[in-house]
PDB file of N, CA and C in Angstrom:
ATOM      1  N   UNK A   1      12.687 -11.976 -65.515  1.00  0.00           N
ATOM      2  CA  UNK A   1      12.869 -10.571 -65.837  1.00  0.00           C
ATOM      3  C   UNK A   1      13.201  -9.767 -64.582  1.00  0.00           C
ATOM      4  N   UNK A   2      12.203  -9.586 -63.637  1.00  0.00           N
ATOM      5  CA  UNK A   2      12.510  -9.409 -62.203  1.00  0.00           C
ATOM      6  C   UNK A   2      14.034  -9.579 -61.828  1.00  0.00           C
ATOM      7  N   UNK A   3      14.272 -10.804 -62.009  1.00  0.00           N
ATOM      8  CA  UNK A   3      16.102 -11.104 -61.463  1.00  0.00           C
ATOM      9  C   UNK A   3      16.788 -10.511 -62.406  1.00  0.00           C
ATOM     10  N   UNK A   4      16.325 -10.113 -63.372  1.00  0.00           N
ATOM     11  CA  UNK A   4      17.497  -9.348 -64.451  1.00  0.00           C
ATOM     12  C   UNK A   4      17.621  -8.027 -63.893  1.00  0.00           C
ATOM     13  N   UNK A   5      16.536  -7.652 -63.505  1.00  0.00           N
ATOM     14  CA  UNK A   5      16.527  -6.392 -63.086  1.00  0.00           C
ATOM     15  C   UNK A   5      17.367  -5.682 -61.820  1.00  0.00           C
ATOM     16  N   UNK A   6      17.484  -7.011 -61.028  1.00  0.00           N
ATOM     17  CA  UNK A   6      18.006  -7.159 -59.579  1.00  0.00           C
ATOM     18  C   UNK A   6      19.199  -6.727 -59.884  1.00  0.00           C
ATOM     19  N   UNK A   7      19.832  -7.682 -60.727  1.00  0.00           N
ATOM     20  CA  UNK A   7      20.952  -8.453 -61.230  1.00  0.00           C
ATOM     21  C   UNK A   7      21.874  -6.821 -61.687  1.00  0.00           C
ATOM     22  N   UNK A   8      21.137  -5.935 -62.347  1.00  0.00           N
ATOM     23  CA  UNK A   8      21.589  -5.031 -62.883  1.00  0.00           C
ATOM     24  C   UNK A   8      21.397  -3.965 -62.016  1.00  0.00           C
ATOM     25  N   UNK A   9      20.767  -3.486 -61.039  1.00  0.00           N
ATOM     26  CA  UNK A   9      21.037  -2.343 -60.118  1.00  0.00           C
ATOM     27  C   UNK A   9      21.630  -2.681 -58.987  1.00  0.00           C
ATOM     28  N   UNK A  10      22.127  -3.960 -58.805  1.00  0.00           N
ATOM     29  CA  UNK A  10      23.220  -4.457 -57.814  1.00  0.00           C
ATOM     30  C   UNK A  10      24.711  -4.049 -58.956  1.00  0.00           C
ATOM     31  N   UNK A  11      24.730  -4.600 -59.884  1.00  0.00           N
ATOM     32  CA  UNK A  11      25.897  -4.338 -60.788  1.00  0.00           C
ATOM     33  C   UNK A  11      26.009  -2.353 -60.676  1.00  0.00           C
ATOM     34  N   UNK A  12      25.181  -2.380 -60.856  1.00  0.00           N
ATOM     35  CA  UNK A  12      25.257  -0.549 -61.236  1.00  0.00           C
ATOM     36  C   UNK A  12      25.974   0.082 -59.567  1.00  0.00           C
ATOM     37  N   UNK A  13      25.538  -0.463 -58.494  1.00  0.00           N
ATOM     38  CA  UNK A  13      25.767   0.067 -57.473  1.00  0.00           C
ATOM     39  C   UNK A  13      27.061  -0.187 -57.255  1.00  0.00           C
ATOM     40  N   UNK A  14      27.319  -1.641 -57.128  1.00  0.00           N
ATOM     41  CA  UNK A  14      29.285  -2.072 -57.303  1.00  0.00           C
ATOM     42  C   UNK A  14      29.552  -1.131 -58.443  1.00  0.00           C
ATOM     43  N   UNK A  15      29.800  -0.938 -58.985  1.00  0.00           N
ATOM     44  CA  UNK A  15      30.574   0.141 -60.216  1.00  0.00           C
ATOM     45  C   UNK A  15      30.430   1.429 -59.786  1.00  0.00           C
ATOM     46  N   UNK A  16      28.942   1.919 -58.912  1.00  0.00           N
ATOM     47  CA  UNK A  16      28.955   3.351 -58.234  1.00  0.00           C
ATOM     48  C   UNK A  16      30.376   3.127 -57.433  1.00  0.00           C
ATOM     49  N   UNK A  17      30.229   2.490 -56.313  1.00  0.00           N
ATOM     50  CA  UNK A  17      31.328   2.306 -55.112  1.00  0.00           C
ATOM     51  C   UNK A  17      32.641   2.864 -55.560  1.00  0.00           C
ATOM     52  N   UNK A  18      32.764   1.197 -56.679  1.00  0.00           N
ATOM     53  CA  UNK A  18      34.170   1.306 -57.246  1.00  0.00           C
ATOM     54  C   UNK A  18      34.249   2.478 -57.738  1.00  0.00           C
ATOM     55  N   UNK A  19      33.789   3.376 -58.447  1.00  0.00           N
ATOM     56  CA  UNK A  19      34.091   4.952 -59.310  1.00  0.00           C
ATOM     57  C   UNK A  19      34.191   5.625 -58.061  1.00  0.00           C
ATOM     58  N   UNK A  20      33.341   5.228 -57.299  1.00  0.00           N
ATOM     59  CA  UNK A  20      33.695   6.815 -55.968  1.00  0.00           C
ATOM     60  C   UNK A  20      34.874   6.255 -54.920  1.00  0.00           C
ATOM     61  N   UNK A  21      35.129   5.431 -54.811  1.00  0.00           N
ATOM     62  CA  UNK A  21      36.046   4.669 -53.830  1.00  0.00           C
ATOM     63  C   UNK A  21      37.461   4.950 -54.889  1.00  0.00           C
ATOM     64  N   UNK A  22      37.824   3.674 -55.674  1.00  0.00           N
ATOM     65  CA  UNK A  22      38.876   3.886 -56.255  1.00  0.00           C
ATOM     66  C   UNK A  22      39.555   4.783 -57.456  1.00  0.00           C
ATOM     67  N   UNK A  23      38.163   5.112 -58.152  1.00  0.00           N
ATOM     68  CA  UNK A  23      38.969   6.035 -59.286  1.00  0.00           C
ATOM     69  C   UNK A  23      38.070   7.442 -58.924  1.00  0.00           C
ATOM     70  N   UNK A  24      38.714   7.698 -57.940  1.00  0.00           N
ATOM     71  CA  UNK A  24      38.578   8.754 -57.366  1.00  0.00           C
ATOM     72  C   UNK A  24      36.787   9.823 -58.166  1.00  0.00           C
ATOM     73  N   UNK A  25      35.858   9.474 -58.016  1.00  0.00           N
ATOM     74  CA  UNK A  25      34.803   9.897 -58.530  1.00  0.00           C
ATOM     75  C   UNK A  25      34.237  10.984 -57.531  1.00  0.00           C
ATOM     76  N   UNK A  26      34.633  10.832 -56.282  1.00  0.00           N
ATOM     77  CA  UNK A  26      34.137  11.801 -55.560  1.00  0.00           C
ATOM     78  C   UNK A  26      35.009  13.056 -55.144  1.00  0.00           C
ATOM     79  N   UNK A  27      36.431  12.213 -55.293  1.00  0.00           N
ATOM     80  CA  UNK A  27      37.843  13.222 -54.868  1.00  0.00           C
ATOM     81  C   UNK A  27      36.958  14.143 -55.800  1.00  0.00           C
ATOM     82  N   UNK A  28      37.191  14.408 -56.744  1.00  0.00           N
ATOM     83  CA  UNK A  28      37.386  15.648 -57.759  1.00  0.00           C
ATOM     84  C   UNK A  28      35.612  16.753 -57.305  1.00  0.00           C
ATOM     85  N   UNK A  29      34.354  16.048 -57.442  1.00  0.00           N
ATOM     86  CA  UNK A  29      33.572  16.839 -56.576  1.00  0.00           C
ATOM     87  C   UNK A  29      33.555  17.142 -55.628  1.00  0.00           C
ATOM     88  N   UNK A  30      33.931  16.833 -54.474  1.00  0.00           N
ATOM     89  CA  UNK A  30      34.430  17.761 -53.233  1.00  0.00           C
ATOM     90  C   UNK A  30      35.490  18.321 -53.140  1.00  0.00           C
ATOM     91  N   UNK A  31      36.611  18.298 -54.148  1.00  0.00           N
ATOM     92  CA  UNK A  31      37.724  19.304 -54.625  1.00  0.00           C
ATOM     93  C   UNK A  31      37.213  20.259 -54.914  1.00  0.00           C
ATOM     94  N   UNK A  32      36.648  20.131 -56.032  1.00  0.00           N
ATOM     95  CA  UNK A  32      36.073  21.275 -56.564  1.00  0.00           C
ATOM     96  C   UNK A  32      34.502  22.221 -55.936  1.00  0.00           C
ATOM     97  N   UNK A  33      34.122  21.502 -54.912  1.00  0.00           N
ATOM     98  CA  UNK A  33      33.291  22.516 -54.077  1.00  0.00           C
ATOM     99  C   UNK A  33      33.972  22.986 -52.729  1.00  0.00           C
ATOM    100  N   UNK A  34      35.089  22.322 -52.698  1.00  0.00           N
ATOM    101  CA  UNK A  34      35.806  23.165 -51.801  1.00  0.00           C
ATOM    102  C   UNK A  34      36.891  24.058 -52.104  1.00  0.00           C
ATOM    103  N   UNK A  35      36.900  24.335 -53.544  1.00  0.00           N
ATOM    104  CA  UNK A  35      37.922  25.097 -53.949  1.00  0.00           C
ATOM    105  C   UNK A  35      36.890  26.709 -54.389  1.00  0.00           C
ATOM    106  N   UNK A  36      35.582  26.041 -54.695  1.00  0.00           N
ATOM    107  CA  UNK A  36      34.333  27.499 -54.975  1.00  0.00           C
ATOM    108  C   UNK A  36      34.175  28.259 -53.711  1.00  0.00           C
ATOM    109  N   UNK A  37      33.973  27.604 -52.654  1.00  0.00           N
ATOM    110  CA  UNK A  37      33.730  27.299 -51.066  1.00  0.00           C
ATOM    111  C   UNK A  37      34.993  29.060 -50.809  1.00  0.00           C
ATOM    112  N   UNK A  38      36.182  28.362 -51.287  1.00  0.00           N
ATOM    113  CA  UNK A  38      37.078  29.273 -50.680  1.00  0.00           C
ATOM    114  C   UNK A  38      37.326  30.326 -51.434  1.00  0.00           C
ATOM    115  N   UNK A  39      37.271  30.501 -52.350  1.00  0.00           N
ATOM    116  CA  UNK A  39      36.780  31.495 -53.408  1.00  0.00           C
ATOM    117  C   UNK A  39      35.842  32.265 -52.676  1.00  0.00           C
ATOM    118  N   UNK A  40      35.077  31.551 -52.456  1.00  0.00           N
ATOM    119  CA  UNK A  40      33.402  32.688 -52.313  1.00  0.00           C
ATOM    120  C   UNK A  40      34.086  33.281 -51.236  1.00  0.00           C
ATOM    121  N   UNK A  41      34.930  32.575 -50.439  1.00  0.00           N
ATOM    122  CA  UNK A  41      35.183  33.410 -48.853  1.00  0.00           C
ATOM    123  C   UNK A  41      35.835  34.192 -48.765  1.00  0.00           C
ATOM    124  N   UNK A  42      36.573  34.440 -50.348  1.00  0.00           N
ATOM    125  CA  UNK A  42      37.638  35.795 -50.593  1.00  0.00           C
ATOM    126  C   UNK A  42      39.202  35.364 -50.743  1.00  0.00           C
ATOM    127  N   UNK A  43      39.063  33.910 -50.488  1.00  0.00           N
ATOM    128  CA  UNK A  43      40.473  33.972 -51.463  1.00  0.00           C
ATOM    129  C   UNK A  43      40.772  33.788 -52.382  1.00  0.00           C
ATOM    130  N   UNK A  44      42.339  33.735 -52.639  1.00  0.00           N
ATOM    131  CA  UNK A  44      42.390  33.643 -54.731  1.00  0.00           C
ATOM    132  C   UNK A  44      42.328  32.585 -54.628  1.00  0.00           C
ATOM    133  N   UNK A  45      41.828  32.649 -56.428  1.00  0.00           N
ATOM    134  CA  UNK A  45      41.649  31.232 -57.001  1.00  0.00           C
ATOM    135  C   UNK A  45      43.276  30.253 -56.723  1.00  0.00           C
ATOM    136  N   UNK A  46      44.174  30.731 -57.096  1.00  0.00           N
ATOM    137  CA  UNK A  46      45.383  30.040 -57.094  1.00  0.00           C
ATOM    138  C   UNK A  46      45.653  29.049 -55.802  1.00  0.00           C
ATOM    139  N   UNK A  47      45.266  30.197 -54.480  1.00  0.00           N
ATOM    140  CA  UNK A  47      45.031  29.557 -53.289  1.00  0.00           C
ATOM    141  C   UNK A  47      44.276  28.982 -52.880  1.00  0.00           C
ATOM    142  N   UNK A  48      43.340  28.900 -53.285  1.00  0.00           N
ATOM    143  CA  UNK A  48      41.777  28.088 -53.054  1.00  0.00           C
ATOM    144  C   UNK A  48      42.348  26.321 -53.576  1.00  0.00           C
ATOM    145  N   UNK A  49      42.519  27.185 -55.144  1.00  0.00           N
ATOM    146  CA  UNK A  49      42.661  25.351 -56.020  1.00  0.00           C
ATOM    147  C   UNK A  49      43.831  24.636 -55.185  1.00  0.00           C
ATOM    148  N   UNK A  50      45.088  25.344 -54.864  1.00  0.00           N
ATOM    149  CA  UNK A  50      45.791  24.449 -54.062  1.00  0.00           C
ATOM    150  C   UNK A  50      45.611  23.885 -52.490  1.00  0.00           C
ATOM    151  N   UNK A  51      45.060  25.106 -51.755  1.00  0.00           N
ATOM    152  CA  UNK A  51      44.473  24.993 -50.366  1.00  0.00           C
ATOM    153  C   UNK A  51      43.050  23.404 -50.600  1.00  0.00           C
ATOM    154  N   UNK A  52      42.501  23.024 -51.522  1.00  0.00           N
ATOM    155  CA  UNK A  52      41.147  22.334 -51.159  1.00  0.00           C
ATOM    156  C   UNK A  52      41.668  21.248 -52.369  1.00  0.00           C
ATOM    157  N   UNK A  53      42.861  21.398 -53.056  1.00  0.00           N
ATOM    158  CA  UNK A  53      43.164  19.807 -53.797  1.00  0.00           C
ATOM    159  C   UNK A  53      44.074  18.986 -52.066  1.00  0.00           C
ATOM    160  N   UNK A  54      44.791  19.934 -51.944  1.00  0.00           N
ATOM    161  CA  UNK A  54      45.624  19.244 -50.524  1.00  0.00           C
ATOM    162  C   UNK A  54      44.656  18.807 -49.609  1.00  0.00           C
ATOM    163  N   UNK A  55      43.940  19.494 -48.877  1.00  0.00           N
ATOM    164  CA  UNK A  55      43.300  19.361 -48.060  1.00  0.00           C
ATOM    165  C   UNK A  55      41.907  18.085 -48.460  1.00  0.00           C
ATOM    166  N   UNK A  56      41.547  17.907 -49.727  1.00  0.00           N
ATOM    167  CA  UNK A  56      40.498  16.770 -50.123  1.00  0.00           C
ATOM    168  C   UNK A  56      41.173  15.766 -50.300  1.00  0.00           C
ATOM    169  N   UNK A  57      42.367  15.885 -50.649  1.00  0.00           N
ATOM    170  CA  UNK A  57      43.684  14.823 -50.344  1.00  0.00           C
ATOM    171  C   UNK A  57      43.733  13.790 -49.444  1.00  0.00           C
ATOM    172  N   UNK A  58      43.421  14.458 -48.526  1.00  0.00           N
ATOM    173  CA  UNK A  58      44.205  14.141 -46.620  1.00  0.00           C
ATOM    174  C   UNK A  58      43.075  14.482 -45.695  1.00  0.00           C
ATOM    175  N   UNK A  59      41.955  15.032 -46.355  1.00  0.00           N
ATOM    176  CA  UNK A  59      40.789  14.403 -45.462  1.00  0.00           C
ATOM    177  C   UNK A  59      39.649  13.537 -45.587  1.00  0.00           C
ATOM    178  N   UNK A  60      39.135  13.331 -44.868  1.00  0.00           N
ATOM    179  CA  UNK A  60      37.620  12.577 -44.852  1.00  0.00           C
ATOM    180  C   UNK A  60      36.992  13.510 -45.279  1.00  0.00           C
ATOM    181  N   UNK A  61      35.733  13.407 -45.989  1.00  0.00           N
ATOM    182  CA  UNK A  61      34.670  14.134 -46.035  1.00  0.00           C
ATOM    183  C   UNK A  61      33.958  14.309 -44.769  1.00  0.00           C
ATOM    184  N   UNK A  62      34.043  13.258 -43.779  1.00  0.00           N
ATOM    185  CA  UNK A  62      33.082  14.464 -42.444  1.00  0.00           C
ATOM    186  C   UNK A  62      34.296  15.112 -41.992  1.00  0.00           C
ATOM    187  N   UNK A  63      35.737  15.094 -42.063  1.00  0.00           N
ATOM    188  CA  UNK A  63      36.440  16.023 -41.802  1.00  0.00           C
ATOM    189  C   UNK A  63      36.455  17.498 -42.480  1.00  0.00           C
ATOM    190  N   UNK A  64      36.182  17.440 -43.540  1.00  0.00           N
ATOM    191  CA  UNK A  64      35.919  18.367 -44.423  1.00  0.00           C
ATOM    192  C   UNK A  64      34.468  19.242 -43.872  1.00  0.00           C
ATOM    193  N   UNK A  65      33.405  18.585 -43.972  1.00  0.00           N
ATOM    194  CA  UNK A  65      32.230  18.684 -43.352  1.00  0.00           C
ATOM    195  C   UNK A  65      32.383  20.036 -42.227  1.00  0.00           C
ATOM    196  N   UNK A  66      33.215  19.183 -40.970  1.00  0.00           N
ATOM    197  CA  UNK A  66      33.466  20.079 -40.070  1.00  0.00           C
ATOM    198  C   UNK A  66      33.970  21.371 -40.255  1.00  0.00           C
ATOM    199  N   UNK A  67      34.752  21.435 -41.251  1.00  0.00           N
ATOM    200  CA  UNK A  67      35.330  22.988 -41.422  1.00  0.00           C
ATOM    201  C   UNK A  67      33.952  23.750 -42.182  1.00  0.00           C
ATOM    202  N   UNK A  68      32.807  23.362 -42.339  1.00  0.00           N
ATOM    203  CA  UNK A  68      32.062  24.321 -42.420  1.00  0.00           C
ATOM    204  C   UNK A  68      31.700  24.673 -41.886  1.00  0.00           C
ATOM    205  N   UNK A  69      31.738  24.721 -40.396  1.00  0.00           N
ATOM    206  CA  UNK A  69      31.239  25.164 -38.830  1.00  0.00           C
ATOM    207  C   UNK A  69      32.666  26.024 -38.619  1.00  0.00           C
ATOM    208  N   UNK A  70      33.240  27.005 -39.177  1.00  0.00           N
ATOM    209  CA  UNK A  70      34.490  27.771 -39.332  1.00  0.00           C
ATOM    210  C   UNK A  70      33.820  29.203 -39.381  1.00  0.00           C
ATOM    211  N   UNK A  71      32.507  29.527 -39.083  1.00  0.00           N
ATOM    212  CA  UNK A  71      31.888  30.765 -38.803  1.00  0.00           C
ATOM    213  C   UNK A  71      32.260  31.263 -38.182  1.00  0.00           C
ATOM    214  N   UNK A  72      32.436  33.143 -38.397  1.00  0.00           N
ATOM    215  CA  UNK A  72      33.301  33.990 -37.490  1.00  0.00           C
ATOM    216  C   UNK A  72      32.464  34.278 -36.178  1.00  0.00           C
ATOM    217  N   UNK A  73      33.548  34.021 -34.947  1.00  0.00           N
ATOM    218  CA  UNK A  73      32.425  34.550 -33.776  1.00  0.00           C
ATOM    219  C   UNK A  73      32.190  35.894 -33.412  1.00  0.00           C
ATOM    220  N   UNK A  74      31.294  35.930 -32.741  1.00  0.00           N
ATOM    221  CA  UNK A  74      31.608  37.776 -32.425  1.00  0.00           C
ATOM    222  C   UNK A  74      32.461  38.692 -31.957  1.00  0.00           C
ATOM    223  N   UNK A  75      32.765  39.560 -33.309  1.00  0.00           N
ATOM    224  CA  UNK A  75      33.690  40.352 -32.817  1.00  0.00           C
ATOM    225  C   UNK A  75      35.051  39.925 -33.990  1.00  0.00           C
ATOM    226  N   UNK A  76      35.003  38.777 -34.466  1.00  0.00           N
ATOM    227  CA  UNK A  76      35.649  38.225 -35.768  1.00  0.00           C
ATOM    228  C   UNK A  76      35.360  38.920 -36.901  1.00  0.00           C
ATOM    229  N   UNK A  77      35.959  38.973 -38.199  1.00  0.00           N
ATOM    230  CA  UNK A  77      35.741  39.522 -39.359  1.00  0.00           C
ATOM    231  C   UNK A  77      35.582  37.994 -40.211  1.00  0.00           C
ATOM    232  N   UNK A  78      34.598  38.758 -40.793  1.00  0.00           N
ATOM    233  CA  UNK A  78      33.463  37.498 -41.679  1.00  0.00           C
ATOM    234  C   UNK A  78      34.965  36.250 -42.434  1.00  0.00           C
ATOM    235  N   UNK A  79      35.751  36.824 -42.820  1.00  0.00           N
ATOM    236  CA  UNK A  79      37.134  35.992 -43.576  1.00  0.00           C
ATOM    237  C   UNK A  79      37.993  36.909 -42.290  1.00  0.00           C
ATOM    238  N   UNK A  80      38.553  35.446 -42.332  1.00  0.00           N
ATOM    239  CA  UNK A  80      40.331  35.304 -41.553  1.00  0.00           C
ATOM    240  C   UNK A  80      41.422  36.394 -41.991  1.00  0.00           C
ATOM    241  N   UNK A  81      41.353  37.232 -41.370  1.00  0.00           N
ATOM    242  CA  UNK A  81      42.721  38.294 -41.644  1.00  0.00           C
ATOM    243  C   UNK A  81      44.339  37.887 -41.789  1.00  0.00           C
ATOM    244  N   UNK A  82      44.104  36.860 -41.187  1.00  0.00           N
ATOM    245  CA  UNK A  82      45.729  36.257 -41.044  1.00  0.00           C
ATOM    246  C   UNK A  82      45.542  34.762 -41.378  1.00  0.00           C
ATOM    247  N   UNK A  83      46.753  34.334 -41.162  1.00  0.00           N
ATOM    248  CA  UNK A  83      46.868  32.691 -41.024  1.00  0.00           C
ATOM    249  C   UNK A  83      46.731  32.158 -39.581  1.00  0.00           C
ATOM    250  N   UNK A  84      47.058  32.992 -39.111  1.00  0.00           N
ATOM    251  CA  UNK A  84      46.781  32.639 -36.708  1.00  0.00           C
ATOM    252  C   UNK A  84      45.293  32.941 -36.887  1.00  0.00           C
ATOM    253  N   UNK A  85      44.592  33.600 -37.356  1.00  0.00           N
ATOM    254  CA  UNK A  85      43.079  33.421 -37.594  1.00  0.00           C
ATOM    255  C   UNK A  85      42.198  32.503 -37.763  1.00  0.00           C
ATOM    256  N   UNK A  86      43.150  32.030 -39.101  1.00  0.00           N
ATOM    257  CA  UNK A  86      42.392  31.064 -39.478  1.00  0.00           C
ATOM    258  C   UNK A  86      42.620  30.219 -39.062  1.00  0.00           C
ATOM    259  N   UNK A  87      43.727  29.455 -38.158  1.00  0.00           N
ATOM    260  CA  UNK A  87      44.108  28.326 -37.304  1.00  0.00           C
ATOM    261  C   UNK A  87      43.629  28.654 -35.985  1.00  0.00           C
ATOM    262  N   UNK A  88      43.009  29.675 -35.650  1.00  0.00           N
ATOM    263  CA  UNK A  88      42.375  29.682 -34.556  1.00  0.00           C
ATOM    264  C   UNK A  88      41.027  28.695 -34.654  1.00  0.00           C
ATOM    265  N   UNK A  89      40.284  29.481 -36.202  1.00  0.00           N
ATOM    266  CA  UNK A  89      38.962  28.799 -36.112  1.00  0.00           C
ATOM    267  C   UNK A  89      39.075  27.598 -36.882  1.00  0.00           C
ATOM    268  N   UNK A  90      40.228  26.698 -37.234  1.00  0.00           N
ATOM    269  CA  UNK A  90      40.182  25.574 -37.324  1.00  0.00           C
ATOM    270  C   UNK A  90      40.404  24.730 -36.072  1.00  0.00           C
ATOM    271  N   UNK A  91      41.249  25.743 -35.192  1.00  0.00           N
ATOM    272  CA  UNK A  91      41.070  24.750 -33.820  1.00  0.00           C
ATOM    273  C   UNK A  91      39.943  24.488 -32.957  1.00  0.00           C
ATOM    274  N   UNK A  92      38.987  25.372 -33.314  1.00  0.00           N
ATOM    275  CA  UNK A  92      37.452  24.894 -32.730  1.00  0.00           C
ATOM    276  C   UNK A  92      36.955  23.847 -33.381  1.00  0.00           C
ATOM    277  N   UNK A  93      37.759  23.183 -34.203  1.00  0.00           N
ATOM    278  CA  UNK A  93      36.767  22.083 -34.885  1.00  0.00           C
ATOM    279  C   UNK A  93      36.982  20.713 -33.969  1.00  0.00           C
ATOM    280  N   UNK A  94      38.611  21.004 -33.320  1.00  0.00           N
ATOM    281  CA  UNK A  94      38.810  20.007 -32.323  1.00  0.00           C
ATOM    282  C   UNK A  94      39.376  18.796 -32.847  1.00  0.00           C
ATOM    283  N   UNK A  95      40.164  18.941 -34.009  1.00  0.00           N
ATOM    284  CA  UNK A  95      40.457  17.728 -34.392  1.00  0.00           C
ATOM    285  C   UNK A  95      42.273  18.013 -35.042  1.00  0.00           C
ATOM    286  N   UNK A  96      42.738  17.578 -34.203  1.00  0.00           N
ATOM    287  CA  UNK A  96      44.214  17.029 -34.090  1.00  0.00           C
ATOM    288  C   UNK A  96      44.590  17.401 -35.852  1.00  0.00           C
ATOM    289  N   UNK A  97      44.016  16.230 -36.082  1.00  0.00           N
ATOM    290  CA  UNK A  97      44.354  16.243 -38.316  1.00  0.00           C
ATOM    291  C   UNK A  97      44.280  16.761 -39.342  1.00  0.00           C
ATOM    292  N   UNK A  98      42.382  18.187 -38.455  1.00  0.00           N
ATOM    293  CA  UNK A  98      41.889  18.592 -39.802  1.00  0.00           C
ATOM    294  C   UNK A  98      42.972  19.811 -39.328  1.00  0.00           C
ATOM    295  N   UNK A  99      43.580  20.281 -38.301  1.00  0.00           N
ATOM    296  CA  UNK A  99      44.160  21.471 -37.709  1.00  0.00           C
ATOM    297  C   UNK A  99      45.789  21.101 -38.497  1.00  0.00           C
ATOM    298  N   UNK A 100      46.403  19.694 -38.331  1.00  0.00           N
ATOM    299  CA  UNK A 100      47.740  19.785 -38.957  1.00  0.00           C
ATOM    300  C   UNK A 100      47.813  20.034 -40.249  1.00  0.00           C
ATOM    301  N   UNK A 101      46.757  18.967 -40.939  1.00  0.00           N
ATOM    302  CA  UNK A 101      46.387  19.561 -42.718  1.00  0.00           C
ATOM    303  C   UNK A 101      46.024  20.786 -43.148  1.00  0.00           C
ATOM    304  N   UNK A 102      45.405  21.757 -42.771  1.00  0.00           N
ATOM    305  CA  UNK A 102      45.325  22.960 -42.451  1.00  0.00           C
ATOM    306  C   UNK A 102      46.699  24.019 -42.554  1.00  0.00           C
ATOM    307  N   UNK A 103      47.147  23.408 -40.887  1.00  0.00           N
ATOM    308  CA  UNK A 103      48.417  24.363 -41.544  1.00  0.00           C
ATOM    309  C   UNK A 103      49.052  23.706 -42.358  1.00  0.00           C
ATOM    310  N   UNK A 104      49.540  22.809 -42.718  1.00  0.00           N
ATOM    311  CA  UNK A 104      51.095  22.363 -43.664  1.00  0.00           C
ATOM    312  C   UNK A 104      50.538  22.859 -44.585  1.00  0.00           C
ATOM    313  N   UNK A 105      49.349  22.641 -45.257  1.00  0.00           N
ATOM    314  CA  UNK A 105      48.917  23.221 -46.476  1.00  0.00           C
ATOM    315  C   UNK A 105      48.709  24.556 -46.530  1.00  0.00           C
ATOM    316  N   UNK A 106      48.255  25.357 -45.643  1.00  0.00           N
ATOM    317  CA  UNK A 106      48.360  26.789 -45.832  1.00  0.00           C
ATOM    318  C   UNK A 106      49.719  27.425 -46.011  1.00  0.00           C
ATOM    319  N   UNK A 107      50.442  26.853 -45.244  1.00  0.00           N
ATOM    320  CA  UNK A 107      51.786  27.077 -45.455  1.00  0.00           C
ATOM    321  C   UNK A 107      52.639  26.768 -46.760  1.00  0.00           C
ATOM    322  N   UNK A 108      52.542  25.701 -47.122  1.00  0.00           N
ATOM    323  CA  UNK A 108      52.825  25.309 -48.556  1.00  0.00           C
ATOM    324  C   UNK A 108      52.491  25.909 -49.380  1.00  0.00           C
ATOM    325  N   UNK A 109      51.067  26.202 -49.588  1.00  0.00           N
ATOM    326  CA  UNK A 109      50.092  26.582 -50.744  1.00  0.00           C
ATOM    327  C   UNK A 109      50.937  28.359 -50.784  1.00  0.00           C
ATOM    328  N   UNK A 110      50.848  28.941 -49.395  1.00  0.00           N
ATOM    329  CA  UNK A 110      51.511  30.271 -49.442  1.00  0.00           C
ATOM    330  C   UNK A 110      52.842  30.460 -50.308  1.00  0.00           C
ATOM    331  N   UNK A 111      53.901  29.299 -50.240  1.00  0.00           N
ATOM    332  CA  UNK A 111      55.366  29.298 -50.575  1.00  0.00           C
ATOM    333  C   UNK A 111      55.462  28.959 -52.144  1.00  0.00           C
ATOM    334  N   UNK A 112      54.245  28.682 -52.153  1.00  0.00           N
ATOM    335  CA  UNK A 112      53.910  27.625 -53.983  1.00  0.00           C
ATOM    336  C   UNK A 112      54.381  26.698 -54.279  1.00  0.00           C
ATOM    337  N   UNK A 113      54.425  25.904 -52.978  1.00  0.00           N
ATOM    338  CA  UNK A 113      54.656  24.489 -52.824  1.00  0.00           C
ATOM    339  C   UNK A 113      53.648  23.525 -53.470  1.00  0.00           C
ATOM    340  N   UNK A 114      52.414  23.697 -53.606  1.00  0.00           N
ATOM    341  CA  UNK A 114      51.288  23.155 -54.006  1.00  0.00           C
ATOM    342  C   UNK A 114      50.560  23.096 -55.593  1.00  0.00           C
TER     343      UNK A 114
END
């Protein structure tokens, strides 16, 4: 009984993996808390849903992670006034990828490329 038991929360865990690995089980929850995420911060929905489907796309989750350390410094306004704003405080995150995904997609998402 014991080994049945084994047998079946090893099975359950391979099938976790596989759902969050290949059929995308996690894409769509961190899409969608990074699309509330940007909402709450004052942008439109239209731009949010396309800005955080691209961007959950083409990043890692600790890449993602990092852009929550995107707090205004002093003397900043709480949300990004511009797009040079907001690529300012993505360039404090220091990372080459999360800064190119960033812009192409802000840029896109702006043109309604997305």
């Amino acid at each position: 009984m014991k080994r049945i038991v084994v047998i079946v929360v090893l099975l359950l865990l391979v099938a976790g993996v596989l759902w969050a690995t290949i059929g995308g089980g996690f894409q769509g929850s961190v899409e969608d808390r990074l699309e509330e995420e940007m909402v709450a911060a004052g942008l439109p929905q239209p731009m949010a849903e396309c800005l955080a489907g691209r961007m959950s796309e083409r990043l890692s989750v600790s890449q993602l992670r990092q852009l929550e350390n995107l707090r205004p410094e002093e003397g900043e306004a709480d949300i990004p006034l511009s797009v040079a704003e907001f690529l300012e405080r993505v360039r404090r995150v220091d990372d080459p990828e999360v800064l190119e995904v960033a812009a192409s997609s802000a840029a896109i998402c702006a043109f309604g490329g997305g």
